[in-house]
Protein backbone atom coordinates (compact mmCIF):
# COMPACT_ATOMS: atom_id res chain seq x y z
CA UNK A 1 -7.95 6.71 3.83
CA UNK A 2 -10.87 6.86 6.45
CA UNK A 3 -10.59 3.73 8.88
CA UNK A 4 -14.24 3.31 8.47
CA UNK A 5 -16.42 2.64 5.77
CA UNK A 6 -19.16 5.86 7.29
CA UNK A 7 -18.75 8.88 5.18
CA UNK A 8 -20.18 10.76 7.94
CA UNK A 9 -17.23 12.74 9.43
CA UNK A 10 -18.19 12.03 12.83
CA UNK A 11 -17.63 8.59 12.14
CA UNK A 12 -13.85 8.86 10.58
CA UNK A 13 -11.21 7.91 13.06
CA UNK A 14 -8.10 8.24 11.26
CA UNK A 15 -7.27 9.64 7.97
CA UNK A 16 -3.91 8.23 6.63
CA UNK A 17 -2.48 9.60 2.94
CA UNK A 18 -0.48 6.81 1.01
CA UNK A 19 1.94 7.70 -1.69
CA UNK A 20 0.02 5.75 -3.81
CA UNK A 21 -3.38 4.22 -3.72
CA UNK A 22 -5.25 1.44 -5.94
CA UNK A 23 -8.63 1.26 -5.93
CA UNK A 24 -10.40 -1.67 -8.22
CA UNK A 25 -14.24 -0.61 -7.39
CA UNK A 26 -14.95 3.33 -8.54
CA UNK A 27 -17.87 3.08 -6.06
CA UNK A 28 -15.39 3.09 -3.12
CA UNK A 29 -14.43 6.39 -4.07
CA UNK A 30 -15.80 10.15 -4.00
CA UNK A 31 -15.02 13.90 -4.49
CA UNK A 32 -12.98 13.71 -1.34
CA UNK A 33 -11.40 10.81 -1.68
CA UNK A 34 -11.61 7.04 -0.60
CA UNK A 35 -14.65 5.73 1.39
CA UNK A 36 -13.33 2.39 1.72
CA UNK A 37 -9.80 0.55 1.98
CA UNK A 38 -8.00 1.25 -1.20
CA UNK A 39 -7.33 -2.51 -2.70
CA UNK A 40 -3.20 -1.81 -2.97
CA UNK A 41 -1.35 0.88 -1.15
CA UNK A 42 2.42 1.44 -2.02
CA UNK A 43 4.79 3.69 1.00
CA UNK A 44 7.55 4.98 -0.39
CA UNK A 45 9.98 5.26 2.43
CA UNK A 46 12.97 6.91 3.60
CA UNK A 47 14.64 6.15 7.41
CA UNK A 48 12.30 9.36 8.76
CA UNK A 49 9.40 8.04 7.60
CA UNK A 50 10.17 3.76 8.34
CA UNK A 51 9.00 3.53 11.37
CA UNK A 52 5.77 5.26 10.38
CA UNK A 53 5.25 3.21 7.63
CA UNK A 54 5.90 -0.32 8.94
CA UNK A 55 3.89 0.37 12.66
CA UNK A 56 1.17 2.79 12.53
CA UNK A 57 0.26 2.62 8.91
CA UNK A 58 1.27 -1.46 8.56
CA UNK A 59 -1.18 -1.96 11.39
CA UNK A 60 -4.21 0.49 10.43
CA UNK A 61 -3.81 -1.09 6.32
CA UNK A 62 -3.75 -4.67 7.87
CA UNK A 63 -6.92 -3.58 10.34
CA UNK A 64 -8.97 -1.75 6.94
CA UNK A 65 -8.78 -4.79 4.78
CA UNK A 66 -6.13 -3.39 2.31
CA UNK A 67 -5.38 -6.61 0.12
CA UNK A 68 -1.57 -5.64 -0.61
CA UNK A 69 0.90 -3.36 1.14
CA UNK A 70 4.67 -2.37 -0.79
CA UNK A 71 6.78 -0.87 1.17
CA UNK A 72 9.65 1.01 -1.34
CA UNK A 73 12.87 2.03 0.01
CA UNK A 74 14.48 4.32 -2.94
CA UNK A 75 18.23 4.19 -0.49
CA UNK A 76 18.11 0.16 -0.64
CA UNK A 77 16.29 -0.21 -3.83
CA UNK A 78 14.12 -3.05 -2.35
CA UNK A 79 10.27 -3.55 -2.55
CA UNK A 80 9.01 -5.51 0.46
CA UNK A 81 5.61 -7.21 -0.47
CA UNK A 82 2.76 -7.65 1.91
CA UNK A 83 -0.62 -9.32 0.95
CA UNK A 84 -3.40 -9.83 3.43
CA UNK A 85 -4.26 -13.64 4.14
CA UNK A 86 -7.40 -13.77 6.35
CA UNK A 87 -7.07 -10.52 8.78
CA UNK A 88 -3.05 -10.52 8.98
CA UNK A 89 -0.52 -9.17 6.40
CA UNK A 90 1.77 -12.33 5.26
CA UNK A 91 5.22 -11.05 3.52
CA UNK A 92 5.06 -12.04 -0.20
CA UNK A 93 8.66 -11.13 -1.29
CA UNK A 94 11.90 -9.31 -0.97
CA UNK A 95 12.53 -7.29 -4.26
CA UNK A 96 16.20 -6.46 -4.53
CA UNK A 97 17.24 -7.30 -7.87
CA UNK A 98 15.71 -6.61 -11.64
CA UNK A 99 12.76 -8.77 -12.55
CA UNK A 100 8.96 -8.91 -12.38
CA UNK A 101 7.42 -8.02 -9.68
CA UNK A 102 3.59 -9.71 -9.54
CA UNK A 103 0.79 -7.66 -8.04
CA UNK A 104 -1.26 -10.33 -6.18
CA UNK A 105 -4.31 -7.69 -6.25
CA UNK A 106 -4.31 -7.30 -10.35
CA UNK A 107 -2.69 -11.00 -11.41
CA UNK A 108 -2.73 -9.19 -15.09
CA UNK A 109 -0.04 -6.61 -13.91
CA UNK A 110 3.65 -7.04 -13.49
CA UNK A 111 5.85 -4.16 -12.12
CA UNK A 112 9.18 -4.03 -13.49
CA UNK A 113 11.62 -3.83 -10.29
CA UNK A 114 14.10 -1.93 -12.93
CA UNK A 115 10.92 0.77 -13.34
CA UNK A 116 10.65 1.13 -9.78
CA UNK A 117 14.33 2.32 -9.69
CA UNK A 118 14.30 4.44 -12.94
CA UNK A 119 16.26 6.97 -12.08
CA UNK A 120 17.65 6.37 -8.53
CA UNK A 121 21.11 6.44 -8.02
């Protein structure tokens, strides 16, 4: 994800690659990639990757304008739920148990917290 909005190369300044990445416009993507802040990003993330995940990339996604942030922890089976209000992230909810999960970036979407888990032990 470039942490501008130039797709000049010149102009990129960091180029981050989220697990998973939502994007509502198509225009904000291209052959390579996203131009723009994806809309949702989701980290999956074990204790190596943690402290990656909740300082450097927390702080670029809040910085790019990404609307919602999950951060998934397989280990702990939790979902920790971020949604930009104004320029900071504001935590949304603490997933630890089965149940809907809403997506404040597509209202029509619920994630099942037992889908999330499918399969982890």
């Amino acid at each position: 994800m470039p942490h501008t909005a130039s797709t000049d190369d010149a102009q990129i300044i960091n180029v981050v690659q989220p697990d998973i990445s939502v994007f509502r416009d198509a225009r904000k993507l291209d052959e390579r990639g996203g131009t723009e802040a994806p809309d949702w990003i989701i980290e999956i993330i074990s204790p190596e990757t943690m402290d990656h995940a909740i300082r450097t990339k927390f702080n670029l996604y809040e910085e790019s304008g990404v609307q919602e942030y999950w951060l998934i922890t397989p280990g702990l089976k939790n979902v920790v739920k971020y949604v930009l209000v104004g320029k900071r992230y504001q935590l949304q909810g603490e997933f630890y148990e089965p149940g809907p999960i809403p997506v404040h970036t597509l209202p029509e979407v619920g994630i099942e917290w037992s889908e999330v888990f499918e399969g982890v032990y």
